[in-house]
Protein backbone atom coordinates (compact mmCIF):
# COMPACT_ATOMS: atom_id res chain seq x y z
CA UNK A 1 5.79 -2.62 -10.23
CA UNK A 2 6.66 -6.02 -8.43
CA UNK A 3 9.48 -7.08 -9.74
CA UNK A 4 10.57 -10.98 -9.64
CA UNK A 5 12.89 -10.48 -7.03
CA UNK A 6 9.99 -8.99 -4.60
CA UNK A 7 7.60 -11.59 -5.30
CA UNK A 8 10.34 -14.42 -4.63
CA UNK A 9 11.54 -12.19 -1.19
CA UNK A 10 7.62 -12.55 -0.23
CA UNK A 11 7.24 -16.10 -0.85
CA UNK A 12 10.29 -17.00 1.04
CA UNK A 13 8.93 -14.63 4.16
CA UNK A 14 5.22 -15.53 3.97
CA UNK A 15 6.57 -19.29 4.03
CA UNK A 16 4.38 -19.49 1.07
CA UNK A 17 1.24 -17.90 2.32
CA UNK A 18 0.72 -20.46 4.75
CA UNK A 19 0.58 -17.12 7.39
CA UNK A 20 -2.31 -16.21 5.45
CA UNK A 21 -3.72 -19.53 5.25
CA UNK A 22 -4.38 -19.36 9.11
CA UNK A 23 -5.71 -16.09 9.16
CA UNK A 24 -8.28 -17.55 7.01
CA UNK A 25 -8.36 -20.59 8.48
CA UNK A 26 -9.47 -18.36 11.61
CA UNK A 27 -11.84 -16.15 10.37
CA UNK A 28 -14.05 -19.16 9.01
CA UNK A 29 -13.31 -21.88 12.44
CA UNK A 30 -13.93 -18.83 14.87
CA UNK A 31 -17.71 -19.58 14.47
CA UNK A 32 -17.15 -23.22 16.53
CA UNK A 33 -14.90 -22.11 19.23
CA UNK A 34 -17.41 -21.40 21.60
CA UNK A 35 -19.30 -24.16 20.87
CA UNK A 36 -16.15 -26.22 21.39
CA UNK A 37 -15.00 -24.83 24.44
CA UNK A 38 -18.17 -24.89 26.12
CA UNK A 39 -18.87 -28.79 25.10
CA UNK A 40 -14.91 -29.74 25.62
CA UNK A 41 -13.99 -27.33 28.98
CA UNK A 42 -17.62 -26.48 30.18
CA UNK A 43 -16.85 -22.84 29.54
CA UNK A 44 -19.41 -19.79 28.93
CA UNK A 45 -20.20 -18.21 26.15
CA UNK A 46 -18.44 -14.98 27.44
CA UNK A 47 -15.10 -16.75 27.89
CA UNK A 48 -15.34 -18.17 24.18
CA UNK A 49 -15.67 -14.49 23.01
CA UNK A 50 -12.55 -13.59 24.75
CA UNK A 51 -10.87 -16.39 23.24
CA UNK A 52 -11.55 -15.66 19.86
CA UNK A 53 -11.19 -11.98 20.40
CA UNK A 54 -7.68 -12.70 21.99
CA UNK A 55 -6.95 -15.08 18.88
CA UNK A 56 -7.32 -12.53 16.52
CA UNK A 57 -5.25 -9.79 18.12
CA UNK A 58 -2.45 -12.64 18.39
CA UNK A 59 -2.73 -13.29 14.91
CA UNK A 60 -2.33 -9.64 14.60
CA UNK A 61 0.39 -9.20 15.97
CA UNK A 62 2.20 -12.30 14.10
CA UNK A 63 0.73 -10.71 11.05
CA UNK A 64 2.23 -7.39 11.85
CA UNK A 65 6.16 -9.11 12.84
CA UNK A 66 5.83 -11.20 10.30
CA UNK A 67 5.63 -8.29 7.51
CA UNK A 68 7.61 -5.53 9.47
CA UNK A 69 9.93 -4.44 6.81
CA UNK A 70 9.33 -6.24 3.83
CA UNK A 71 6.34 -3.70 2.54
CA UNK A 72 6.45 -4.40 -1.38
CA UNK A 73 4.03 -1.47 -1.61
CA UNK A 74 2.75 1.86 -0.26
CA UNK A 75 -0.73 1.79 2.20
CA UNK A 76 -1.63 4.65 -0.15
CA UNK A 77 -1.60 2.56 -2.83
CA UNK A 78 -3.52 0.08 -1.02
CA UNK A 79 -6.27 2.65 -0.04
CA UNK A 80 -6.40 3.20 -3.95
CA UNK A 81 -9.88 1.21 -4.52
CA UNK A 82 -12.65 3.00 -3.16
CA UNK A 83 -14.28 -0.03 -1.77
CA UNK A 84 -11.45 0.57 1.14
CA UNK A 85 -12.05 3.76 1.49
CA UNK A 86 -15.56 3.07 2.03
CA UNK A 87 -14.78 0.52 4.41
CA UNK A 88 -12.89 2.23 6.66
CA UNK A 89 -15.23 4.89 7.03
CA UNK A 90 -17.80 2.59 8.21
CA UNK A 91 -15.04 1.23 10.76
CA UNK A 92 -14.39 5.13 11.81
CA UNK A 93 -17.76 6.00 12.14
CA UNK A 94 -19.24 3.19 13.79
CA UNK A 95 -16.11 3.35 16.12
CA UNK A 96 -16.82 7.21 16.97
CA UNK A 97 -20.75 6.13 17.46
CA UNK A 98 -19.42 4.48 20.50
CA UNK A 99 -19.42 8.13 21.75
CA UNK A 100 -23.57 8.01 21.86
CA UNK A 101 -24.14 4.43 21.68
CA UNK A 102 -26.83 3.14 23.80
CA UNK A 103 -24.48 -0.26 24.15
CA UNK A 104 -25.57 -2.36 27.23
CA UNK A 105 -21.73 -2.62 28.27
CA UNK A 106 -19.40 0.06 26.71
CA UNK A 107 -16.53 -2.19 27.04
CA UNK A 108 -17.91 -5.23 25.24
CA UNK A 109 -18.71 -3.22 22.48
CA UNK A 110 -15.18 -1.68 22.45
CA UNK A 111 -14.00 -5.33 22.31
CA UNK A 112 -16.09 -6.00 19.46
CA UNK A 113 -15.57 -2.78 17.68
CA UNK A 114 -12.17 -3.78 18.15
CA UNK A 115 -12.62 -7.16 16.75
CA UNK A 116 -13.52 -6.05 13.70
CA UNK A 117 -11.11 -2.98 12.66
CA UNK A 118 -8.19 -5.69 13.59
CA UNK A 119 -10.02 -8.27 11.29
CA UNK A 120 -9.37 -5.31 8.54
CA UNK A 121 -6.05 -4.27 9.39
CA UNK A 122 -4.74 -7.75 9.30
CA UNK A 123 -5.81 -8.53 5.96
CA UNK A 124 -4.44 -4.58 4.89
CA UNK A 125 -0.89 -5.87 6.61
CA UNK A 126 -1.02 -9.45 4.59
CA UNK A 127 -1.51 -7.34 1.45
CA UNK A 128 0.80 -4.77 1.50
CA UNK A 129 3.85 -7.09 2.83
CA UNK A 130 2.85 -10.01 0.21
CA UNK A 131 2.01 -10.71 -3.26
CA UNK A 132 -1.78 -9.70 -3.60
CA UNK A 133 -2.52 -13.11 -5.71
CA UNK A 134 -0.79 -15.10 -3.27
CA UNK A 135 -1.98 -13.54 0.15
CA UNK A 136 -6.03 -13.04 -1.53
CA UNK A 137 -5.25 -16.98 -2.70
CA UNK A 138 -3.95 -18.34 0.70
CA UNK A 139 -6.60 -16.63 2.50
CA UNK A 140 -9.40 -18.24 0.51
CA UNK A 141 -7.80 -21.79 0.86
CA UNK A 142 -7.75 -21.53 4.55
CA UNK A 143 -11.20 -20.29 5.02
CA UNK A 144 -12.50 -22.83 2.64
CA UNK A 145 -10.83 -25.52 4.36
CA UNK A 146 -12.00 -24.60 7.87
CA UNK A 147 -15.23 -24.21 6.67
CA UNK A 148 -15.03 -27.73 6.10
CA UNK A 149 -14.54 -28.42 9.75
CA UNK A 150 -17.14 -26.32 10.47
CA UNK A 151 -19.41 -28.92 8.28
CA UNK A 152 -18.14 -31.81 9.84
CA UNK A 153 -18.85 -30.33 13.16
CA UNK A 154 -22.51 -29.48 12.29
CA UNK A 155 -23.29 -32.69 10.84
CA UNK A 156 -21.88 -34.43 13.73
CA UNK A 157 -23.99 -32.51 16.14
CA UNK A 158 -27.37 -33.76 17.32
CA UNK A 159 -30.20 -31.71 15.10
CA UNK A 160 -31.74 -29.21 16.55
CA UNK A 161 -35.78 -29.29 17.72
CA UNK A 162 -36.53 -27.87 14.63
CA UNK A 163 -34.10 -29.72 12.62
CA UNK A 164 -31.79 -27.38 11.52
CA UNK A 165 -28.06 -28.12 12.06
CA UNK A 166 -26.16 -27.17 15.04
CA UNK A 167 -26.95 -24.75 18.47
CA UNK A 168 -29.16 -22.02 18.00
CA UNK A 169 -27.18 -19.86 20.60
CA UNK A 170 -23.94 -20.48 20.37
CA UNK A 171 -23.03 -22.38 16.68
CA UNK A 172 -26.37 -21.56 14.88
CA UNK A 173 -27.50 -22.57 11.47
CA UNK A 174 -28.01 -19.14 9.82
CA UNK A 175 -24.05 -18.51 10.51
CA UNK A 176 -23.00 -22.10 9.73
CA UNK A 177 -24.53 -22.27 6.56
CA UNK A 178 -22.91 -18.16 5.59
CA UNK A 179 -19.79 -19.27 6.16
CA UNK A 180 -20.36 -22.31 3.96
CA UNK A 181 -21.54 -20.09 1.33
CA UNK A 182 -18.81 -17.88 1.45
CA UNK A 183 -16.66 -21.10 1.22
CA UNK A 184 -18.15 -21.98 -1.92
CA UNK A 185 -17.65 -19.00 -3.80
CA UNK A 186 -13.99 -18.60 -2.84
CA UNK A 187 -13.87 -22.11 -4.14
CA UNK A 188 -15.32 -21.49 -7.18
CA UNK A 189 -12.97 -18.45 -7.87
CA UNK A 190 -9.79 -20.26 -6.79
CA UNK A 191 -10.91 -22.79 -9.02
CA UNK A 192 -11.84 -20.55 -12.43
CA UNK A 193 -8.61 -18.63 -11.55
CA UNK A 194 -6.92 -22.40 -12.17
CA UNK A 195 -5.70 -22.42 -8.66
CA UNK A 196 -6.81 -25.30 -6.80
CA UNK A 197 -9.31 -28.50 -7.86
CA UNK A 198 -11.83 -28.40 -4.97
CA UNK A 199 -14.77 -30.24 -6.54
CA UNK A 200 -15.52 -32.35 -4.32
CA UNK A 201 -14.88 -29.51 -1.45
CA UNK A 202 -17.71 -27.57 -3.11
CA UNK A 203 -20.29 -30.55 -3.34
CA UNK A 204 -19.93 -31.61 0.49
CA UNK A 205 -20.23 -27.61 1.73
CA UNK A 206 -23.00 -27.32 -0.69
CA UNK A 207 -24.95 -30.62 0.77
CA UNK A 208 -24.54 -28.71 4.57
CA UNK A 209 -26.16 -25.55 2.82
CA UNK A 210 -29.25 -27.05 2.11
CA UNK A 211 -29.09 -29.54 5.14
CA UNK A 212 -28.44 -26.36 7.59
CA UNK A 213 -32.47 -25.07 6.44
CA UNK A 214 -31.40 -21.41 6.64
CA UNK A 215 -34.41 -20.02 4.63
CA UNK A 216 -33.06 -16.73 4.09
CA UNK A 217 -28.99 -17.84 3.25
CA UNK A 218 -30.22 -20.51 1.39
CA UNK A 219 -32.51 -18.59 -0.90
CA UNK A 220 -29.80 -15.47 -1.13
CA UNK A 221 -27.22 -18.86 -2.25
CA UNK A 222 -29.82 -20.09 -4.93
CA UNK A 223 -30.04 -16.69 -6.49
CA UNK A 224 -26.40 -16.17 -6.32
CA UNK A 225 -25.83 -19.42 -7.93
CA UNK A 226 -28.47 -19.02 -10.85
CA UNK A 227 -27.11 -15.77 -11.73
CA UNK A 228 -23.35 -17.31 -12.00
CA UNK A 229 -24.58 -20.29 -14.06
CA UNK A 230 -25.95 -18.04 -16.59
CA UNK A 231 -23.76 -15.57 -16.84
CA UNK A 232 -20.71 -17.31 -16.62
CA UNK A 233 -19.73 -17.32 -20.59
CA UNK A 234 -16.63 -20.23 -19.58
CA UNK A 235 -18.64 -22.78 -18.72
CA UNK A 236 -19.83 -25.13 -21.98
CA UNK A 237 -23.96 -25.66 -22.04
CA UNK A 238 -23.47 -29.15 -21.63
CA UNK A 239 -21.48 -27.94 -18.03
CA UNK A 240 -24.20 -26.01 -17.00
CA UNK A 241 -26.77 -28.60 -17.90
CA UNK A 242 -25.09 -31.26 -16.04
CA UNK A 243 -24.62 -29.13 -13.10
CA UNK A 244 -28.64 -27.63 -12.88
CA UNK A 245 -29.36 -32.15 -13.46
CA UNK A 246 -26.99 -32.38 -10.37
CA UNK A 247 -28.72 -29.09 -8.51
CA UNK A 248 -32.01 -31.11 -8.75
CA UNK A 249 -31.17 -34.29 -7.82
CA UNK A 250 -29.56 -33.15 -4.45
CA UNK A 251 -32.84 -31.08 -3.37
CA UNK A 252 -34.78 -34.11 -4.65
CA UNK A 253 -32.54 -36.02 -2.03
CA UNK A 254 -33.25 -33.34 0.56
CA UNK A 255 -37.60 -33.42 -0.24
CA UNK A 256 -38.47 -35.25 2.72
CA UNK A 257 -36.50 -33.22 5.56
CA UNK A 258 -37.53 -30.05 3.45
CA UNK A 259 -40.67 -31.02 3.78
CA UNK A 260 -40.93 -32.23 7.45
CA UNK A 261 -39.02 -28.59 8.05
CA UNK A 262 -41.77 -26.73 6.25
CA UNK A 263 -44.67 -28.69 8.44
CA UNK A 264 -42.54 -27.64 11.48
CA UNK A 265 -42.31 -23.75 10.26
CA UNK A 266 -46.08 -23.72 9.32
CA UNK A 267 -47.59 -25.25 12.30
CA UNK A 268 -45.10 -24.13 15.61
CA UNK A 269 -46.72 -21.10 16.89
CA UNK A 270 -47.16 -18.22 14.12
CA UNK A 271 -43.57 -18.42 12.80
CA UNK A 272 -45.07 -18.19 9.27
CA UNK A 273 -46.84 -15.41 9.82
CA UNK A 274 -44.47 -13.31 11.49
CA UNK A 275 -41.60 -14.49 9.56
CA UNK A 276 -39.98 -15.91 12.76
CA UNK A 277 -40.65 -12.82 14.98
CA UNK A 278 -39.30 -10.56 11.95
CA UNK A 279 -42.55 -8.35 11.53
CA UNK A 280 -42.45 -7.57 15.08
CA UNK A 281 -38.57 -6.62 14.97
CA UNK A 282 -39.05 -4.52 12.07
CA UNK A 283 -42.01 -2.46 12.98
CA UNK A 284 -39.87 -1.55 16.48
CA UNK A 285 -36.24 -0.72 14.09
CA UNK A 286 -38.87 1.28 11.95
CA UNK A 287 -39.90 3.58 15.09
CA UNK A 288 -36.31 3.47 16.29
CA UNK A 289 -34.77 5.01 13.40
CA UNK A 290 -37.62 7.82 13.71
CA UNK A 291 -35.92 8.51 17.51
CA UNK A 292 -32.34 8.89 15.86
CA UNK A 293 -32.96 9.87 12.37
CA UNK A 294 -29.39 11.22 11.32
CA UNK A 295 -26.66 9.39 13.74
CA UNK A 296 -28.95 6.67 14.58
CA UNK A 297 -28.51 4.55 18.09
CA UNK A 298 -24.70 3.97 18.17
CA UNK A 299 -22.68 0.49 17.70
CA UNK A 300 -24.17 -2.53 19.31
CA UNK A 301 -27.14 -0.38 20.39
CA UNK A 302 -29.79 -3.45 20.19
CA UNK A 303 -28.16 -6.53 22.31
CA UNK A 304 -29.72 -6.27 25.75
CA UNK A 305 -30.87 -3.20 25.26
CA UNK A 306 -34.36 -3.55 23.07
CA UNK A 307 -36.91 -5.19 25.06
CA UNK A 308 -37.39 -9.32 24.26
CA UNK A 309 -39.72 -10.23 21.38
CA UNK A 310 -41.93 -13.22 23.20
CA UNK A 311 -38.67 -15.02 24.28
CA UNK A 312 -36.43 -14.00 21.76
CA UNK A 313 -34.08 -11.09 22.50
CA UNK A 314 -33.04 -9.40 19.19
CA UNK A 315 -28.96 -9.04 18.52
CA UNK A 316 -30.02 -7.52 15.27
CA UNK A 317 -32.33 -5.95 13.02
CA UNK A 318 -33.11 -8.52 11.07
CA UNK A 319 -32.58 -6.45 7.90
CA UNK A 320 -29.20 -5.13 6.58
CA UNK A 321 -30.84 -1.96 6.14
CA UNK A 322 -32.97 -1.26 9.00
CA UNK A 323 -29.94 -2.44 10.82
CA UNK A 324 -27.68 0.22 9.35
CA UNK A 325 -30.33 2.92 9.78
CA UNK A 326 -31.21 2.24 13.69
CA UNK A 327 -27.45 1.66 14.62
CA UNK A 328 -26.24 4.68 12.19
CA UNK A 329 -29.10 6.60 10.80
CA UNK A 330 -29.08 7.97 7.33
CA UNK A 331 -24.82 7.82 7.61
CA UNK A 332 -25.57 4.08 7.88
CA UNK A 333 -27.29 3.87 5.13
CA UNK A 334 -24.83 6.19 2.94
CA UNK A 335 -21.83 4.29 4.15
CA UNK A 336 -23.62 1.05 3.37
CA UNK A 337 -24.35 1.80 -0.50
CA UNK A 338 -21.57 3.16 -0.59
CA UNK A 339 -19.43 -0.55 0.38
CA UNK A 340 -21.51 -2.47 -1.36
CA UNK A 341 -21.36 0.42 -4.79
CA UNK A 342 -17.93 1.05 -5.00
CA UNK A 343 -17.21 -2.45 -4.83
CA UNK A 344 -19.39 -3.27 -7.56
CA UNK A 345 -17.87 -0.70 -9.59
CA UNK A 346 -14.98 -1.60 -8.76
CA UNK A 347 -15.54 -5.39 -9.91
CA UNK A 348 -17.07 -4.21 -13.01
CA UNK A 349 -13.53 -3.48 -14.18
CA UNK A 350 -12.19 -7.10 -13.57
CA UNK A 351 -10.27 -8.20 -17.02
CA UNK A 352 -11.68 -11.73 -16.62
CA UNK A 353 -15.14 -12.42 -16.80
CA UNK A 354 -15.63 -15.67 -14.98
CA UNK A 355 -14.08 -13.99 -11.74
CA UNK A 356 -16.27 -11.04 -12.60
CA UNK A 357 -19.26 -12.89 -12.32
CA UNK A 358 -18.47 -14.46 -9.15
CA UNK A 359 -17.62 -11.50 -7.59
CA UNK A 360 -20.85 -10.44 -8.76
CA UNK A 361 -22.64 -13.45 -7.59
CA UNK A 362 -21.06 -12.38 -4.17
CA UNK A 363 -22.48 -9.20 -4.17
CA UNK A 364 -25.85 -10.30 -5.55
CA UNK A 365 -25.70 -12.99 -2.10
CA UNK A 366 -25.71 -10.36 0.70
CA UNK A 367 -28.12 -8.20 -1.30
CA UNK A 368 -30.82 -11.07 -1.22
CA UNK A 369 -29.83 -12.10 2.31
CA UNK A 370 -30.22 -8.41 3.78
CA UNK A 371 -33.67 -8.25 3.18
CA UNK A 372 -34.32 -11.01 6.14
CA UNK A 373 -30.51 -10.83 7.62
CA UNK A 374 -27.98 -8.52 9.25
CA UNK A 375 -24.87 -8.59 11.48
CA UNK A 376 -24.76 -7.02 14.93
CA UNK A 377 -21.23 -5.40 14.49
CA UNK A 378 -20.43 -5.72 10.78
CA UNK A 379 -21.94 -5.83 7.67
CA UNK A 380 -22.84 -9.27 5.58
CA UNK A 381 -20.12 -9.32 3.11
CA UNK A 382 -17.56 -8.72 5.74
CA UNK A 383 -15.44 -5.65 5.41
CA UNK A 384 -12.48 -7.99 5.72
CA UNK A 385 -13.68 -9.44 2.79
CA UNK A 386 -14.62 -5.99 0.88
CA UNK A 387 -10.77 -5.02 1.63
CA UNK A 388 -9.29 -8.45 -0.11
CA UNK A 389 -11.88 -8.60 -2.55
CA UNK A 390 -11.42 -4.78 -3.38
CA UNK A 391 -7.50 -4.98 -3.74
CA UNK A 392 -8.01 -8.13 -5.59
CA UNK A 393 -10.34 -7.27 -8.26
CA UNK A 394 -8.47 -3.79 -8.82
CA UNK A 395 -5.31 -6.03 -9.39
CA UNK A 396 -7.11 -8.05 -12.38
CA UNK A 397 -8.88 -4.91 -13.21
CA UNK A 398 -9.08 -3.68 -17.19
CA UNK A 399 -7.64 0.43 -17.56
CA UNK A 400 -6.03 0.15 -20.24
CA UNK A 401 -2.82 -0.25 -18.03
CA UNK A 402 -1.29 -3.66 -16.69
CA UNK A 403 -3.10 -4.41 -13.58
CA UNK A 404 0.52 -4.68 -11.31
CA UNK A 405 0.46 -0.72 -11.68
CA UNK A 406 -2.25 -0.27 -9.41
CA UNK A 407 -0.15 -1.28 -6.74
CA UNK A 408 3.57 -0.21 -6.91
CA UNK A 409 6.52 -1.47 -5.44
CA UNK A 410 7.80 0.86 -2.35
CA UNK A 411 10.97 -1.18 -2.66
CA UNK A 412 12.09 -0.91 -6.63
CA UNK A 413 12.75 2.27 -8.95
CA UNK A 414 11.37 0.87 -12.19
């Protein structure tokens, strides 16, 4: 178990978490870099890859000095939820599909392969060098406060010719308004788990949800958030009938832009019908899988390599699923249940409800959002996120054991 001793040791090392504040504090600001480079230096959207990629291999590396020797438990015991597990099989297969991938550049997609097993095996270093409470705690707070800066930024931005916040190439409103979402929940953990008071926090990034007019992450958020409200067994009736008044009364506020939005949707080309060029993108996944049943295409096997939809080139398959399939075949569709199941099991054994239900909620998010979303190189709850959420819940987790003995010390005897 960790004793006193370790826990004080980590605080004093960790400076109080604040390393993991920043690496949260990075993984939600990444999303504006380019943007800001390109509108501050007038550089290309290649160069603000590079930047963030180099960014997070520095932060790596600090990650990986800061904790070198102060390990206040084994990486066995941190591989002991199977969420992990499942996790870093997707990471190992998807990087060994680089074998057969169709990739228009082998050595961007290495970079951004790359990009995301060191997003991983930062958060795996932060956890088993610190106190899991802490480091899962300090990591929410700085993505939640980023993501804040990330609002600002949107708002401040002219609208886009459809109205929808931001750039729709470089900072678009589909990814603003995800990591807003994700911002929220943490928030609403941290704040059930008595942590921080971020009220306030939560109303403004919930305003620049709605205001961003991501269909898809909006709806996903709405369901989320109805599920949490009624299953959440904390929060008083009166709560949750003050808080559905308040719901309303901020879309009422909204009705007009919603409404000039929806005339936009309806009437600019056949976006309605085609779901924003989604039919079309699905029906060519669909045949693509049929090519590679088994193995599928390979990591980043759709960027500049599918043919252009009208004017739109595809990054993704629109569709967690269909993604999955056509990059991994029927692996990528075992792997994927098998993230997104083992983490559910593993939250179903949470001790406290409220956190189970947000958890939950989280889950029940990129389940809704996959049917019209998907990410080009990860999944949509990000496997970051399934490692810190899976370590996390299997702390607080109810086996008829206390929780700290999932995780023992490799530093004490008792």
């Amino acid at each position: 178990m960790e004793t006193k001793s370790d826990a004080a040791k980590n605080s004093s090392i960790f400076g109080g978490g604040e390393i993991a504040f920043v690496i949260g504090f990075f993984f939600s600001f990444r999303l504006a870099i380019p943007i800001l480079f390109m509108k501050l230096f007038g550089a290309d959207l290649q160069t603000g890859s590079a930047i963030k990629l180099s960014l997070s291999f520095l932060l790596f590396t600090a990650v990986c000095f800061t904790s070198f020797g102060t390990s206040t438990r084994t990486l066995g015991s941190l591989l002991e939820p199977s969420s992990i597990r499942w996790a870093l099989l997707f990471i190992a297969f998807s990087g060994c599909s680089l074998l057969w991938s169709e990739t228009a550049s082998l050595a961007a997609s290495m970079a951004y392969w790359s990009g995301t097993a060191i997003d991983v095996a930062t958060i795996i270093f932060l956890l088993r060098a610190g106190s899991v409470t802490e480091v899962a705690a300090s990591v929410m707070k700085g993505f939640i406060w980023a993501s804040c800066w990330i609002a600002l930024i949107a708002w401040l931005m002219p609208a886009q010719y459809d109205l929808r916040l931001g750039d729709e190439d470089f900072f678009n409103a589909n990814s603003i308004c995800n990591v807003c979402v994700f911002a929220v929940f943490f928030a609403q953990y941290l704040m059930r788990r008595k942590m921080a008071k971020y009220g306030l926090i939560t109303f403004l990034l919930v305003l620049t949800i709605l205001r961003s007019l991501s269909k898809t992450t909006i709806a996903a958020f709405l369901v989320s958030e109805i599920y949490f409200v009624i299953q959440d067994r904390s929060m008083s009736r009166r709560s949750k009938i003050l808080l559905t008044v308040a719901a309303i009364l901020v879309v009422l506020m909204f009705w007009g832009l919603f409404e000039a939005y929806y005339t936009f949707y309806t009437s600019y080309g056949n976006q309605a019908d085609t779901l924003t060029g989604r039919t079309a993108i699905w029906s060519y996944v669909i045949d693509g899988v049929m090519e590679h049943p088994w193995i599928g295409h390979g990591f980043d096997s759709m960027w500049n390599v599918v043919p252009t939809f009208g004017t739109f080139e595809a990054r993704h398959a629109e569709n967690e699923l269909l993604e999955q399939a056509y990059s991994y075949g029927a692996v990528g569709i075992v792997v994927l249940c098998g993230v997104y199941g083992a983490l559910y099991s593993n939250i179903r054994r949470m001790e406290q409800e409220s956190s189970k239900v947000i958890c939950t909620s989280i889950i029940l998010f990129v389940i809704v959002r996959g049917f019209a979303e998907a990410e080009p190189f990860d999944l949509l709850l990000p496997l970051w996120t399934v490692v810190l959420l899976g370590v996390l819940v299997c702390q607080n987790a109810e086996v008829g054991a206390p929780a700290a003995s999932f995780y023992p010390s490799a530093n004490t005897s008792s």
